[in-house]
Protein backbone atom coordinates (compact mmCIF):
# COMPACT_ATOMS: atom_id res chain seq x y z
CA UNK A 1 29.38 5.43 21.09
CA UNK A 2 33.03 4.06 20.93
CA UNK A 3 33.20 4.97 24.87
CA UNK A 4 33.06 1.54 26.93
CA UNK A 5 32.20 2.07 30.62
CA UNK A 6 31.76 -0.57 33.47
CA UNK A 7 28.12 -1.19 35.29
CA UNK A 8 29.86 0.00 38.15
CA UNK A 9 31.15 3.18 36.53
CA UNK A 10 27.52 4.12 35.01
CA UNK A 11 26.67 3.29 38.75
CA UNK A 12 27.96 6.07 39.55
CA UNK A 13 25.99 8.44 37.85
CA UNK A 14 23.47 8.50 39.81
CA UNK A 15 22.96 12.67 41.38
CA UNK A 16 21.19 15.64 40.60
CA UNK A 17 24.07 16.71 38.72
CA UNK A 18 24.96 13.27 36.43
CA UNK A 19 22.25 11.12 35.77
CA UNK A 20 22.54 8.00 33.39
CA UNK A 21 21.24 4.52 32.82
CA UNK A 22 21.62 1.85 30.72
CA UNK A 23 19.27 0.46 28.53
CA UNK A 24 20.43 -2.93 26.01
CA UNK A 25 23.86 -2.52 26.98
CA UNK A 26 23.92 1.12 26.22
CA UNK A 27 24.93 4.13 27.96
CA UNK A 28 22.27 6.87 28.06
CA UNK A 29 23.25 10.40 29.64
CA UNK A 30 19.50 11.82 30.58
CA UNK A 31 21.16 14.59 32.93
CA UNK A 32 20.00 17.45 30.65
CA UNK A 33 16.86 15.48 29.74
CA UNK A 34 15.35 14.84 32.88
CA UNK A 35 13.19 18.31 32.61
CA UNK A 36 12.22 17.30 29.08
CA UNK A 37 10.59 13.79 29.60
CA UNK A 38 7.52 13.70 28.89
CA UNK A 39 7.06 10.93 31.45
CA UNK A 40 8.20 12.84 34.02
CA UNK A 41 11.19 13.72 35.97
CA UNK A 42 10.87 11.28 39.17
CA UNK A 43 10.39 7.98 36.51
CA UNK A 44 14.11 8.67 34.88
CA UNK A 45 15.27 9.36 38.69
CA UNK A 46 14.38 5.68 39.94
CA UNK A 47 16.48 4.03 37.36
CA UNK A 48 19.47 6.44 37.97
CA UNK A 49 22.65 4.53 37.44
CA UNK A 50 20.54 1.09 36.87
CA UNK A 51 20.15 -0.83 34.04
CA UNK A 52 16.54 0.35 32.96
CA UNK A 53 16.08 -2.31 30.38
CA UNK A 54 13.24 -3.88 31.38
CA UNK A 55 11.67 -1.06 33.21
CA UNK A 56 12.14 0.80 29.64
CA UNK A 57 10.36 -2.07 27.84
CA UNK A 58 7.67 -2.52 29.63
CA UNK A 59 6.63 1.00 28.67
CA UNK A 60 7.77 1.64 25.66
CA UNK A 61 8.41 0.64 21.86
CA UNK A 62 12.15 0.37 20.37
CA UNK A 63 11.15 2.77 17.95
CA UNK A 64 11.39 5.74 21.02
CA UNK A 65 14.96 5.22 21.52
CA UNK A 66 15.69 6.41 18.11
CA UNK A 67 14.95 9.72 18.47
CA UNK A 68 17.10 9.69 21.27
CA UNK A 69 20.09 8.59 19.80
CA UNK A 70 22.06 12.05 20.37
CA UNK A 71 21.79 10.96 24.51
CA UNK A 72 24.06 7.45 23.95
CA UNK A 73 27.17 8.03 25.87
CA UNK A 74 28.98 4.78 25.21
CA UNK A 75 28.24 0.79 25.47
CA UNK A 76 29.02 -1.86 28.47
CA UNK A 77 32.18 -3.15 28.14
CA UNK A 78 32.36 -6.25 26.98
CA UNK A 79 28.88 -6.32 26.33
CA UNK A 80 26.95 -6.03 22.94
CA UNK A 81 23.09 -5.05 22.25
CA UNK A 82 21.05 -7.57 22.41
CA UNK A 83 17.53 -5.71 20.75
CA UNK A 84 17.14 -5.86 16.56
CA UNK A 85 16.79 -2.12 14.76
CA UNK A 86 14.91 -3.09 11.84
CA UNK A 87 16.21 -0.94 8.76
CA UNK A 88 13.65 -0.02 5.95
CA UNK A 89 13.11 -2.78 4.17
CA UNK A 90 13.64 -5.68 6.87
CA UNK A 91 11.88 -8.49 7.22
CA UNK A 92 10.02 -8.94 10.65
CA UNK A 93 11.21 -11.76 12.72
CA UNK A 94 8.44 -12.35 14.97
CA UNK A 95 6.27 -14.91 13.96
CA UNK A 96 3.11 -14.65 11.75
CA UNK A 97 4.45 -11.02 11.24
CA UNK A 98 4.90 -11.76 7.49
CA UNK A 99 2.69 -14.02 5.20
CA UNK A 100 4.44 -17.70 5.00
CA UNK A 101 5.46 -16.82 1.33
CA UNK A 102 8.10 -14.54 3.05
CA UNK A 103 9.17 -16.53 5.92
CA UNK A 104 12.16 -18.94 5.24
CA UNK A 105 10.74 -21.98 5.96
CA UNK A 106 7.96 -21.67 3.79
CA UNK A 107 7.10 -22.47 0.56
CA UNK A 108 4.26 -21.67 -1.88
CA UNK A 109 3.55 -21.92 -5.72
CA UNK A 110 1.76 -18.62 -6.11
CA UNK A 111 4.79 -16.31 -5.75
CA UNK A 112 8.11 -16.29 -7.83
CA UNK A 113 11.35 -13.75 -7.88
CA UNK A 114 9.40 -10.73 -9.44
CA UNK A 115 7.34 -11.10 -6.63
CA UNK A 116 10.04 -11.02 -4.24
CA UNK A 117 11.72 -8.09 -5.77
CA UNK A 118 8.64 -5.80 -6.05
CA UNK A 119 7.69 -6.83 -2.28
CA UNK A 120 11.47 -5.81 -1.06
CA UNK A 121 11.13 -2.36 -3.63
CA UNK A 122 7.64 -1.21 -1.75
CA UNK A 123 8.55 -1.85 1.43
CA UNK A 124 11.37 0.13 1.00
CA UNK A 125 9.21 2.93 -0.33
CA UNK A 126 6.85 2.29 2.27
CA UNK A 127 9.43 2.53 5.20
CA UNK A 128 11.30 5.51 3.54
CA UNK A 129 9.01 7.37 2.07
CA UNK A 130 5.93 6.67 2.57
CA UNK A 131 5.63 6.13 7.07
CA UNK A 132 7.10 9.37 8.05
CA UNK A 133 4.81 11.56 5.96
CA UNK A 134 1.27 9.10 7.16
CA UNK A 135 2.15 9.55 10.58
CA UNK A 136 2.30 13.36 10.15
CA UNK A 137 -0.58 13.73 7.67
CA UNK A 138 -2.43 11.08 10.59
CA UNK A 139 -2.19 14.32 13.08
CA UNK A 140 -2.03 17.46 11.32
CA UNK A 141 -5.42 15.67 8.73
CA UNK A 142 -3.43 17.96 5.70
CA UNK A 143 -3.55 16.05 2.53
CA UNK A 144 -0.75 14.17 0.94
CA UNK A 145 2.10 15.81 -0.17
CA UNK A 146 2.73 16.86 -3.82
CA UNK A 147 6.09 15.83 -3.09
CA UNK A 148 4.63 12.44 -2.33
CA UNK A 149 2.76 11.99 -4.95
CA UNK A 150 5.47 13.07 -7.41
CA UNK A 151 7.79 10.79 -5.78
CA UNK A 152 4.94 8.01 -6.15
CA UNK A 153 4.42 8.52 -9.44
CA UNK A 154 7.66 8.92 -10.70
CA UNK A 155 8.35 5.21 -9.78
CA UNK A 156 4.79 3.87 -11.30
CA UNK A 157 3.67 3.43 -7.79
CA UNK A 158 -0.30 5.15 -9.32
CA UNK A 159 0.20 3.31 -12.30
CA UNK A 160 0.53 -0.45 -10.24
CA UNK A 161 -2.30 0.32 -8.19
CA UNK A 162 -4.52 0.12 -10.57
CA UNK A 163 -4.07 -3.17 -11.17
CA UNK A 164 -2.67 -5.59 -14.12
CA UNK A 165 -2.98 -3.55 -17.83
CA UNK A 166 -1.86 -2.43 -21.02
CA UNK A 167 -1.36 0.90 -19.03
CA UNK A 168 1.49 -0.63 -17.06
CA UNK A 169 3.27 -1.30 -20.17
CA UNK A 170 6.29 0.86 -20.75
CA UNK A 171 6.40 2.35 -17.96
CA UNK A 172 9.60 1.53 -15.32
CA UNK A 173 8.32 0.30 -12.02
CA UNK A 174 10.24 0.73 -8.60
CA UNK A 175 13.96 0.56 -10.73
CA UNK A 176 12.65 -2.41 -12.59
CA UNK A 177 11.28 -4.40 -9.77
CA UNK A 178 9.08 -5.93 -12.25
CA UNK A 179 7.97 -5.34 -15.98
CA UNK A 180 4.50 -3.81 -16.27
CA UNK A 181 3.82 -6.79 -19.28
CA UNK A 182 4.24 -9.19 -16.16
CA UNK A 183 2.79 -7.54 -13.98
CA UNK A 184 -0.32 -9.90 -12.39
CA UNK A 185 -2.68 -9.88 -9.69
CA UNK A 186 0.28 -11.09 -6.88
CA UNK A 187 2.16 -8.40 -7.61
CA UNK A 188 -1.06 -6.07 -6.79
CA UNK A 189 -2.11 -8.22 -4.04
CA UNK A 190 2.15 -6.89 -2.73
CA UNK A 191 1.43 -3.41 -3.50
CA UNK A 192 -2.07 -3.67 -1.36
CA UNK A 193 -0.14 -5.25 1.28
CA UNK A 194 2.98 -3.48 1.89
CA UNK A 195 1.18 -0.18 0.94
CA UNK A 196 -0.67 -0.02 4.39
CA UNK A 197 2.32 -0.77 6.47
CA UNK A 198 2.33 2.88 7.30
CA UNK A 199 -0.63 1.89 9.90
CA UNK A 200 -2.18 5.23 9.35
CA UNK A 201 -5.67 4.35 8.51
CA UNK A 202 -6.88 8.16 6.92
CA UNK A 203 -3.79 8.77 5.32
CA UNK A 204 -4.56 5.46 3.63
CA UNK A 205 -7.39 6.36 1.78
CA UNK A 206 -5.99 10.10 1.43
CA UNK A 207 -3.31 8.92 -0.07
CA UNK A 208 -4.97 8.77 -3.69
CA UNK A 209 -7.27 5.79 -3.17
CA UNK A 210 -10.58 7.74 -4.66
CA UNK A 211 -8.06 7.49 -8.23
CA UNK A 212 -7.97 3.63 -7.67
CA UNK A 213 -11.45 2.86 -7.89
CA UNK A 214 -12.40 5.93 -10.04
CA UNK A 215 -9.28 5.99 -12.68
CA UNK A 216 -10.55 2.42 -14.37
CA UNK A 217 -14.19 3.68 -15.34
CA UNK A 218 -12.23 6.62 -17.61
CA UNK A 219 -9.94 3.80 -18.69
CA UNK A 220 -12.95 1.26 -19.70
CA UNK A 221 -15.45 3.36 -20.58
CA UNK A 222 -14.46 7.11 -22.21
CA UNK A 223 -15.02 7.11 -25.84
CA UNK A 224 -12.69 10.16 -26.96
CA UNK A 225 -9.94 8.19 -26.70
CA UNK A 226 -7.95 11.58 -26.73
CA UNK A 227 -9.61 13.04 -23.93
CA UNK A 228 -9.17 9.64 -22.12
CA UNK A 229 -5.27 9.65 -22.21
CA UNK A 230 -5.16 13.08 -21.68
CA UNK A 231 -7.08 12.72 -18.27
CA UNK A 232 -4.92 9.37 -18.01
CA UNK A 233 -1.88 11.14 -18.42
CA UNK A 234 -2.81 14.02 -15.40
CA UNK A 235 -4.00 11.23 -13.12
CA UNK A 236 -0.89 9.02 -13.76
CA UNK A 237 1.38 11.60 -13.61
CA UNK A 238 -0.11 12.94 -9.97
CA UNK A 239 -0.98 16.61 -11.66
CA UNK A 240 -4.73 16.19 -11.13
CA UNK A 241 -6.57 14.07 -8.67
CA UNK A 242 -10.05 11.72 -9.09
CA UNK A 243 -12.67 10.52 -6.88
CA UNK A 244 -15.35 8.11 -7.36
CA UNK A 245 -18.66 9.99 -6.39
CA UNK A 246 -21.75 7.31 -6.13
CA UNK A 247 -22.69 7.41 -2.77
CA UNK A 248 -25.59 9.53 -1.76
CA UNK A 249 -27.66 10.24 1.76
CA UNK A 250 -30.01 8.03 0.56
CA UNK A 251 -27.53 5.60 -1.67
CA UNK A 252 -25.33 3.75 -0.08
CA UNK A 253 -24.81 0.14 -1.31
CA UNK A 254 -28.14 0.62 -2.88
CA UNK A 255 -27.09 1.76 -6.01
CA UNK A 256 -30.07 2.00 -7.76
CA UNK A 257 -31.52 4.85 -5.26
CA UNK A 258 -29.52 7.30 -6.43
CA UNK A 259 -31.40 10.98 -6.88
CA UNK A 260 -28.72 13.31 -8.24
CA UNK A 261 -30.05 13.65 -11.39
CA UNK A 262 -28.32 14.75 -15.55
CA UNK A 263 -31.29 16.56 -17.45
CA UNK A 264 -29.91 17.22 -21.57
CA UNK A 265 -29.84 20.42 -22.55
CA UNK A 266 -32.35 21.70 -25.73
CA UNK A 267 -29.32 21.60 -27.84
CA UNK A 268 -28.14 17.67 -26.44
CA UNK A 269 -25.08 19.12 -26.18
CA UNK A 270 -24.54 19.05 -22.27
CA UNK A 271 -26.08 17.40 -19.11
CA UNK A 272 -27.18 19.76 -16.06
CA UNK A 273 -26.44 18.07 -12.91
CA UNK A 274 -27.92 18.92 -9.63
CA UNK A 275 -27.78 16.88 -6.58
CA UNK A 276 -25.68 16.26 -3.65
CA UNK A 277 -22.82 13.29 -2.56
CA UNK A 278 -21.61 12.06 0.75
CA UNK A 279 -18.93 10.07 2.57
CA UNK A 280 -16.80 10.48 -0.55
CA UNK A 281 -12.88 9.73 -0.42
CA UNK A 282 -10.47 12.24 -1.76
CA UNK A 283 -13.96 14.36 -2.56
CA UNK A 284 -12.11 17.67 -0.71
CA UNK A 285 -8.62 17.58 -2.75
CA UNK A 286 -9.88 15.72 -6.21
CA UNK A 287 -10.22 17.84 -9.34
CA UNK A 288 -12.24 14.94 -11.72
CA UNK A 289 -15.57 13.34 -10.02
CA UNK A 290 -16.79 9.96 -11.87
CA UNK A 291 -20.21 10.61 -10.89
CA UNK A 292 -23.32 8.46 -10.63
CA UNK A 293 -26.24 10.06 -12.28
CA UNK A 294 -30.30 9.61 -13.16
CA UNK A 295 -30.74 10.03 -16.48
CA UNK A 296 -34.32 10.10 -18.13
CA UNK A 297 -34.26 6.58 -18.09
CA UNK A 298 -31.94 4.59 -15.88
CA UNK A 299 -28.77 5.29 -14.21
CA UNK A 300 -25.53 7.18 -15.96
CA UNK A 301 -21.85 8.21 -15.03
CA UNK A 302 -20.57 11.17 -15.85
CA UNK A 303 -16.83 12.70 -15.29
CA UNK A 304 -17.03 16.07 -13.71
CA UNK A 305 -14.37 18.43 -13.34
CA UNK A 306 -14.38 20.87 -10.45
CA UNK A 307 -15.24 23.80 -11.44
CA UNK A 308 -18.58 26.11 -11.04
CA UNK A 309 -21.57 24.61 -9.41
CA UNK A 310 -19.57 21.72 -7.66
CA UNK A 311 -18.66 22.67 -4.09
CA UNK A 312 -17.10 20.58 -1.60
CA UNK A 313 -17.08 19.87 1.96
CA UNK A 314 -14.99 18.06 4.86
CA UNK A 315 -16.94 15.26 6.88
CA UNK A 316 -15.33 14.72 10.30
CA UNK A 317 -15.17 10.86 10.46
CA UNK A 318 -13.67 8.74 13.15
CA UNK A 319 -10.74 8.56 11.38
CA UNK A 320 -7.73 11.69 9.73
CA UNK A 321 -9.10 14.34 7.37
CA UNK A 322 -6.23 13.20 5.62
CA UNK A 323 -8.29 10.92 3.96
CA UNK A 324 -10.31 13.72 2.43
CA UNK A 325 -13.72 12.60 3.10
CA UNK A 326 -15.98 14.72 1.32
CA UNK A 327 -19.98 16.28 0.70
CA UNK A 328 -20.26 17.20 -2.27
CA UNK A 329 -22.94 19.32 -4.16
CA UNK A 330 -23.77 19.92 -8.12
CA UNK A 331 -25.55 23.01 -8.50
CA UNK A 332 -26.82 23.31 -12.04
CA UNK A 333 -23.63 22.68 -13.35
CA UNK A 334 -22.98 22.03 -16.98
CA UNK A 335 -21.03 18.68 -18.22
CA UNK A 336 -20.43 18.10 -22.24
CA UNK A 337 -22.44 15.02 -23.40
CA UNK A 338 -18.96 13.66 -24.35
CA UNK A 339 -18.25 12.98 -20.85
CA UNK A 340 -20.69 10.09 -20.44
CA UNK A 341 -18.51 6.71 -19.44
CA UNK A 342 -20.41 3.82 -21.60
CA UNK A 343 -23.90 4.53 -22.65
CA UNK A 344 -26.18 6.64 -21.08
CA UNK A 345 -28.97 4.70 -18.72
CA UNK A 346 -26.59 1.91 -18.57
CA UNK A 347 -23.93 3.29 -16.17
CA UNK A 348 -25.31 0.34 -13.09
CA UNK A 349 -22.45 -1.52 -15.30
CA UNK A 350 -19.88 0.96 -14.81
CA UNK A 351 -20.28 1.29 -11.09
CA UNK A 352 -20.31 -2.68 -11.13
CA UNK A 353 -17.36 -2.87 -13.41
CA UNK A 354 -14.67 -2.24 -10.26
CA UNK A 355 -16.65 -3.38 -7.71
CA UNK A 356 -14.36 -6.92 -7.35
CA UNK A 357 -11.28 -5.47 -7.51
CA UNK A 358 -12.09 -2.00 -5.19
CA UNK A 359 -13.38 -5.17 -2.63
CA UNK A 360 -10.50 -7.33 -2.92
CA UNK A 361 -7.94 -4.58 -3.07
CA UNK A 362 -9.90 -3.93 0.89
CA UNK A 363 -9.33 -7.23 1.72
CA UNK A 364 -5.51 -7.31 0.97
CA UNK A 365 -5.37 -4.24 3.02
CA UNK A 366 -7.21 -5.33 5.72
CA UNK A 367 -5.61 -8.49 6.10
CA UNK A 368 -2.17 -6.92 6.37
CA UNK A 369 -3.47 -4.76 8.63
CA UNK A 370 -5.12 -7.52 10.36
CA UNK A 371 -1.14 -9.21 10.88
CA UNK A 372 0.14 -5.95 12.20
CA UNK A 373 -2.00 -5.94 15.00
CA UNK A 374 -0.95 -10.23 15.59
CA UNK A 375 2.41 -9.01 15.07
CA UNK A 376 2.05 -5.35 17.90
CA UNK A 377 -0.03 -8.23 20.19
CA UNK A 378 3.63 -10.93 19.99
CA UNK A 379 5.51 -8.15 20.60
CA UNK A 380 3.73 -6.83 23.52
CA UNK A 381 2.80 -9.75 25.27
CA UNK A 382 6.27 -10.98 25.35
CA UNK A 383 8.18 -7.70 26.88
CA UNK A 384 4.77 -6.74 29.13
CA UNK A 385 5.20 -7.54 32.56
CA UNK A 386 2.23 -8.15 34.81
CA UNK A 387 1.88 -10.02 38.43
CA UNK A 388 5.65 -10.75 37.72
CA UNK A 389 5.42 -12.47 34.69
CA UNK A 390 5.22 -11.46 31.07
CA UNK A 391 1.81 -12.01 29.69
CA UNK A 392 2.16 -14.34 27.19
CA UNK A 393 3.09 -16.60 30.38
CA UNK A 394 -0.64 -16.55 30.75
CA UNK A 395 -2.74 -19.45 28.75
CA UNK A 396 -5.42 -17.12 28.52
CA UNK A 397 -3.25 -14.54 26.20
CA UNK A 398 -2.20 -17.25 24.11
CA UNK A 399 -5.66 -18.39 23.54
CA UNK A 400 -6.52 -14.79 22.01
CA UNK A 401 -3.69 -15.15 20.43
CA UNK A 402 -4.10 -18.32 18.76
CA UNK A 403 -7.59 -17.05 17.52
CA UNK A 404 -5.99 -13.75 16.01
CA UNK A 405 -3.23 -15.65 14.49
CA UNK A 406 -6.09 -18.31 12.55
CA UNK A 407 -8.34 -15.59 11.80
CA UNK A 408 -5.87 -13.33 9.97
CA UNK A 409 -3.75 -17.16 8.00
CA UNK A 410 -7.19 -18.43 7.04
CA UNK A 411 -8.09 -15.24 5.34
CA UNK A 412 -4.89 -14.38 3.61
CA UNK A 413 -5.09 -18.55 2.41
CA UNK A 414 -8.37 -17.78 0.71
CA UNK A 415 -6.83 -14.57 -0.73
CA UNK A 416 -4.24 -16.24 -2.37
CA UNK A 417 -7.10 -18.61 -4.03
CA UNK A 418 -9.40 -15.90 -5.25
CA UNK A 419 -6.16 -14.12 -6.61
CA UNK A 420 -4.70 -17.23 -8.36
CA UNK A 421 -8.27 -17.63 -10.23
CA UNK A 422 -8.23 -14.15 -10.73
CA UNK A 423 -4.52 -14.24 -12.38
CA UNK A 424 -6.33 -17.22 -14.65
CA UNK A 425 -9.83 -15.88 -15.37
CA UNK A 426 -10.35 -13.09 -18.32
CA UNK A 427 -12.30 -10.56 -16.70
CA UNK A 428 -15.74 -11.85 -18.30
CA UNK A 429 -15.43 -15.17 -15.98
CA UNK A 430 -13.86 -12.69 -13.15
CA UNK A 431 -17.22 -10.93 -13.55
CA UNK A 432 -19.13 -14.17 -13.24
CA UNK A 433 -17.68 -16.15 -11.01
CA UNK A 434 -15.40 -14.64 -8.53
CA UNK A 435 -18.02 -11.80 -7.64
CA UNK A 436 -19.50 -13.44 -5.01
CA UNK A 437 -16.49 -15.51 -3.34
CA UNK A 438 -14.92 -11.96 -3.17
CA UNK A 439 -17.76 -10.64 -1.49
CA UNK A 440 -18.00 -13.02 1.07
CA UNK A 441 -13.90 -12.81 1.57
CA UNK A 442 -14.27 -9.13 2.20
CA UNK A 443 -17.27 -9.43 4.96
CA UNK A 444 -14.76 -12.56 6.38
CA UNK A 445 -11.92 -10.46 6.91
CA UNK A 446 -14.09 -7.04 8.47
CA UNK A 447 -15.96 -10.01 10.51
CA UNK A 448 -12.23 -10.87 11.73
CA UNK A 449 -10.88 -7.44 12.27
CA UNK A 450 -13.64 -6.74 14.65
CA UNK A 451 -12.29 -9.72 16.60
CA UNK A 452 -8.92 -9.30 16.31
CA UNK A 453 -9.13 -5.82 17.70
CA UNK A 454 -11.46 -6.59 20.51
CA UNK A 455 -9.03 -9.08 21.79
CA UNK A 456 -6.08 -6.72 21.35
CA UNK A 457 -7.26 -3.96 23.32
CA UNK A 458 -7.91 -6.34 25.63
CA UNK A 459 -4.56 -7.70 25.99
CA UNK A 460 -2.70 -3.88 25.59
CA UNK A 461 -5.45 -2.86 28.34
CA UNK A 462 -5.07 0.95 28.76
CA UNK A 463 -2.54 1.22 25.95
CA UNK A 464 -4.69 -0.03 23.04
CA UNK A 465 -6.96 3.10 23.99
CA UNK A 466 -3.95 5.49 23.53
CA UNK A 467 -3.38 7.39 20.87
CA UNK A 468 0.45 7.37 21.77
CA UNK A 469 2.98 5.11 23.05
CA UNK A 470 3.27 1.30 22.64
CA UNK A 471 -0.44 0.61 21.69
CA UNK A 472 -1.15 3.63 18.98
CA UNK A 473 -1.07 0.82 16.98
CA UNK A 474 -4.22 -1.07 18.32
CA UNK A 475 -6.11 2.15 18.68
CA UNK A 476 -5.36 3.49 15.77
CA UNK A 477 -7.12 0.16 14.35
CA UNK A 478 -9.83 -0.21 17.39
CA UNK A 479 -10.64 3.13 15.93
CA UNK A 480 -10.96 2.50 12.50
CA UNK A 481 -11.27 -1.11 11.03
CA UNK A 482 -15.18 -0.37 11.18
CA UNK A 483 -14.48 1.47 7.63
CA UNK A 484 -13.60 -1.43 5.72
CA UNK A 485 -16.72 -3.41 7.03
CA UNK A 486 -19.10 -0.36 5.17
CA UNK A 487 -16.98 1.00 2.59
CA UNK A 488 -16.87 -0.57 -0.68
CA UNK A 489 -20.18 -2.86 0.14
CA UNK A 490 -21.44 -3.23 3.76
CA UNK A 491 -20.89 -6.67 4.84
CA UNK A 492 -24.56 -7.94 5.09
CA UNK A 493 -24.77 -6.61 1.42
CA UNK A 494 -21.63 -8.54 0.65
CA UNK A 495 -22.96 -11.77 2.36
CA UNK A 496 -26.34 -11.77 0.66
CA UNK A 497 -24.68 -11.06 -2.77
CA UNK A 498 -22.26 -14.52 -2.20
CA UNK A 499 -24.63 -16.64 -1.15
CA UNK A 500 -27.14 -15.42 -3.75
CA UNK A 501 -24.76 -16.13 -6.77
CA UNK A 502 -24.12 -19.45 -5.32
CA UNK A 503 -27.57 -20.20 -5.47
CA UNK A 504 -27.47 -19.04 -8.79
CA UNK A 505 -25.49 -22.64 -9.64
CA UNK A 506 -27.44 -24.94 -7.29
CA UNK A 507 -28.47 -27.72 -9.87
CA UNK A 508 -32.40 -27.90 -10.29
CA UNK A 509 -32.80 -31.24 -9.31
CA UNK A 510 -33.36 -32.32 -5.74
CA UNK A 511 -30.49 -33.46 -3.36
């Protein structure tokens, strides 16, 4: 790289036996290459001895030229690079990439230098650790890494997701990003955010989200407090892995139709529980299952440990195995009364328990996923060339992209709300009043992400259909943003539940 040459040097190299171009002011040698590109040898060929930089960019993201690094002969002289290499960590500079709390200009009262810290800490993580091994586990569909995990939990990565708690406490976080006694709901509404930067929408969930909204009803709800910190402890520690298993063939958001069933023994000293489970995250991989049950008279949850009787199955979905999506069957198998969570024919309010935060934890995902897509659309329609302009030239891209940008800034605004009332509220108000406005933010957002990738396949065209290249970013979410609309509550469910609990305080008399 400390080689200068003139344009009319690298002109020069233009033969079957030298062949180089130049691409941001930097020499690339492709000679023993050509063979190897995967786009062909006669595409290299017409930009022999040229400078290919806007040929290059109208096909491809920065990102490729990094693995080619080893092909860089040398610079223009008296010329310098002109294109930004992010490093991990890095702020985007395109516009509307970040949330206004992290851009400059921008101020806002929810957010203060913990914040900031832990948000520059994860996407560290994120961009280090976490990126390489989604967009591996996103094609091979192997779970996550031990190593992962291990590396995850070592920093109280498992222990943050979970939320604000007395089980942050103690415990160093990301190098002391931020103390787990100040630890609040911005900080998890960060760790939502950044976490899903790795735009790999199986890995996602595989990457221990069935412990997120399964952990808390061990943490609420066991009695043995021994046996509670001892499963804590495995969980925490990324030794043993949970899943939440409610969800049935015939009980999906309808909780109450559940038909796996927990008969007592003669003795009342175990449950037999037969029955089946379906579309369950993590359900492959997990060793506990915090398991919705009928009991003799109502509903119960139970924690099962794998073991004989429970066998599970992959489901192909539309998106990786990674995630671990599971069918699950109990075949007589045996579970010690002691591992009821709360009281038995009661357990509708330990399902209910996590329901807000497992919803708004989705939202903060899919909102940030949501901005990647505004951010992959900037990006694109600024270096895309078409009828001799770049698109964004055209008033009809900027319209889409006006309505992405709104859609995705209106929701993360009414985010930032729910989570300030949530930072204020004890959990009994949470409970009662932010239910519904949560709700109806979640079916907003999935309402929005089915616009927001409709109008960015349209402007990638072809691209935003390929799982490769400059729009694997669009397909990848084309593909899958459908999930977050029926996990966790379908959105007509979601809708029906906010406006009914807002009916719930319409005043009696008439207006």
């Amino acid at each position: 790289m400390s080689q200068t040459y003139t344009r009319a040097e690298v002109g020069k190299h233009n033969t079957e036996d030298s062949l180089w171009f130049i691409i941001d002011s930097k020499v690339y040698d492709v000679t023993d290459f050509v063979d190897a590109h995967p786009g062909g040898e006669s595409v290299l060929r017409q930009v022999g001895g040229q400078d290919a930089t806007v040929a290059f960019y109208n096909l491809h993201r920065h990102e490729v030229l990094s693995k080619y690094e080893d092909l860089c002969v040398g610079t223009l002289e008296g010329e310098a690079p002109q294109v930004v290499t992010p490093k991990p960590g890095d702020l985007s500079l395109v516009p509307y990439a970040e949330p206004l709390w992290l851009t400059p200009a921008y101020k806002s009262p929810y957010y203060n230098d913990s914040h900031r810290r832990l948000q520059k800490a994860m996407r560290v993580f994120t961009d280090t650790y976490i990126t390489p091994e989604a967009q591996q586990r996103e094609l091979d569909g192997k779970k996550i890494s031990q190593e992962l995990v291990d590396r995850m939990s070592a920093v109280g990565m498992l222990h943050m997701r979970l939320g604000p708690g007395k089980h942050l406490h103690g415990v160093e976080l990301l190098g002391g990003a931020v103390r787990g006694d100040e630890f609040d709901y911005f900080h998890d509404l960060i760790m939502a955010q950044e976490g899903v930067r790795a735009n790999a929408r199986g890995f996602q969930d595989g990457q221990l989200a069935g412990m997120v909204i399964g952990l808390p009803c061990v943490m609420n709800y066991m009695k043995d407090q021994k046996r509670k910190k001892a499963i804590m402890d495995e969980v925490f520690s990324g030794k043993k892995y949970m899943c939440l298993a409610i969800t049935e063939a015939f009980a999906g958001s309808d909780v109450a139709g559940l038909r796996t069933t927990a008969t007592k023994t003669p003795d009342g000293k175990h449950y037999i529980v037969n029955g089946t489970k379906k579309w369950i995250t993590n359900g492959v991989f997990c060793d506990y299952f915090i398991t919705g049950v009928k009991t003799d008279k109502g509903l119960s949850v139970l924690i099962i440990e794998r073991g004989e009787g429970v066998e599970t199955k992959p489901i192909k979905t539309s998106y990786s195995p990674a995630a671990g999506t599971a069918y699950i069957t109990f075949d007589n198998v045996k579970v010690p009364v002691e591992n009821l969570l709360g009281e038995e024919n009661k357990g509708i309010y330990v399902i209910l328990s996590n329901f807000n935060h497992e919803r708004w934890t989705m939202a903060c995902a899919t909102i940030r996923q949501c901005r990647t897509i505004v951010e992959e659309c900037l990006k694109w329609s600024h270096q895309r060339l078409v009828f001799g302009k770049r698109l964004i030239e055209q008033p009809v891209i900027r319209q889409k992209l006006a309505k992405m940008i709104a859609l995705v800034e209106a929701n993360q605004s009414w985010l930032e709300t729910i989570t300030y009332q949530m930072c204020n509220m004890p959990y009994k108000q949470q409970a009662q009043h932010l239910g519904g406005p949560i709700g109806l933010l979640k079916m907003s957002i999935t309402r929005a992400a089915h616009e927001i990738a409709d109008e960015a396949v349209q402007i990638f065209g072809g691209r935003g259909l390929t799982q490769s290249g400059m729009g694997r970013v669009v397909e990848m979410f084309h593909r899958t943003y459908k999930f977050d609309a029926i996990l966790g509550g379908s959105e007509e469910v979601l809708a029906d539940l906010g406006v009914r609990q807002a009916m719930r305080q319409m005043p009696n008399a008439k207006l």
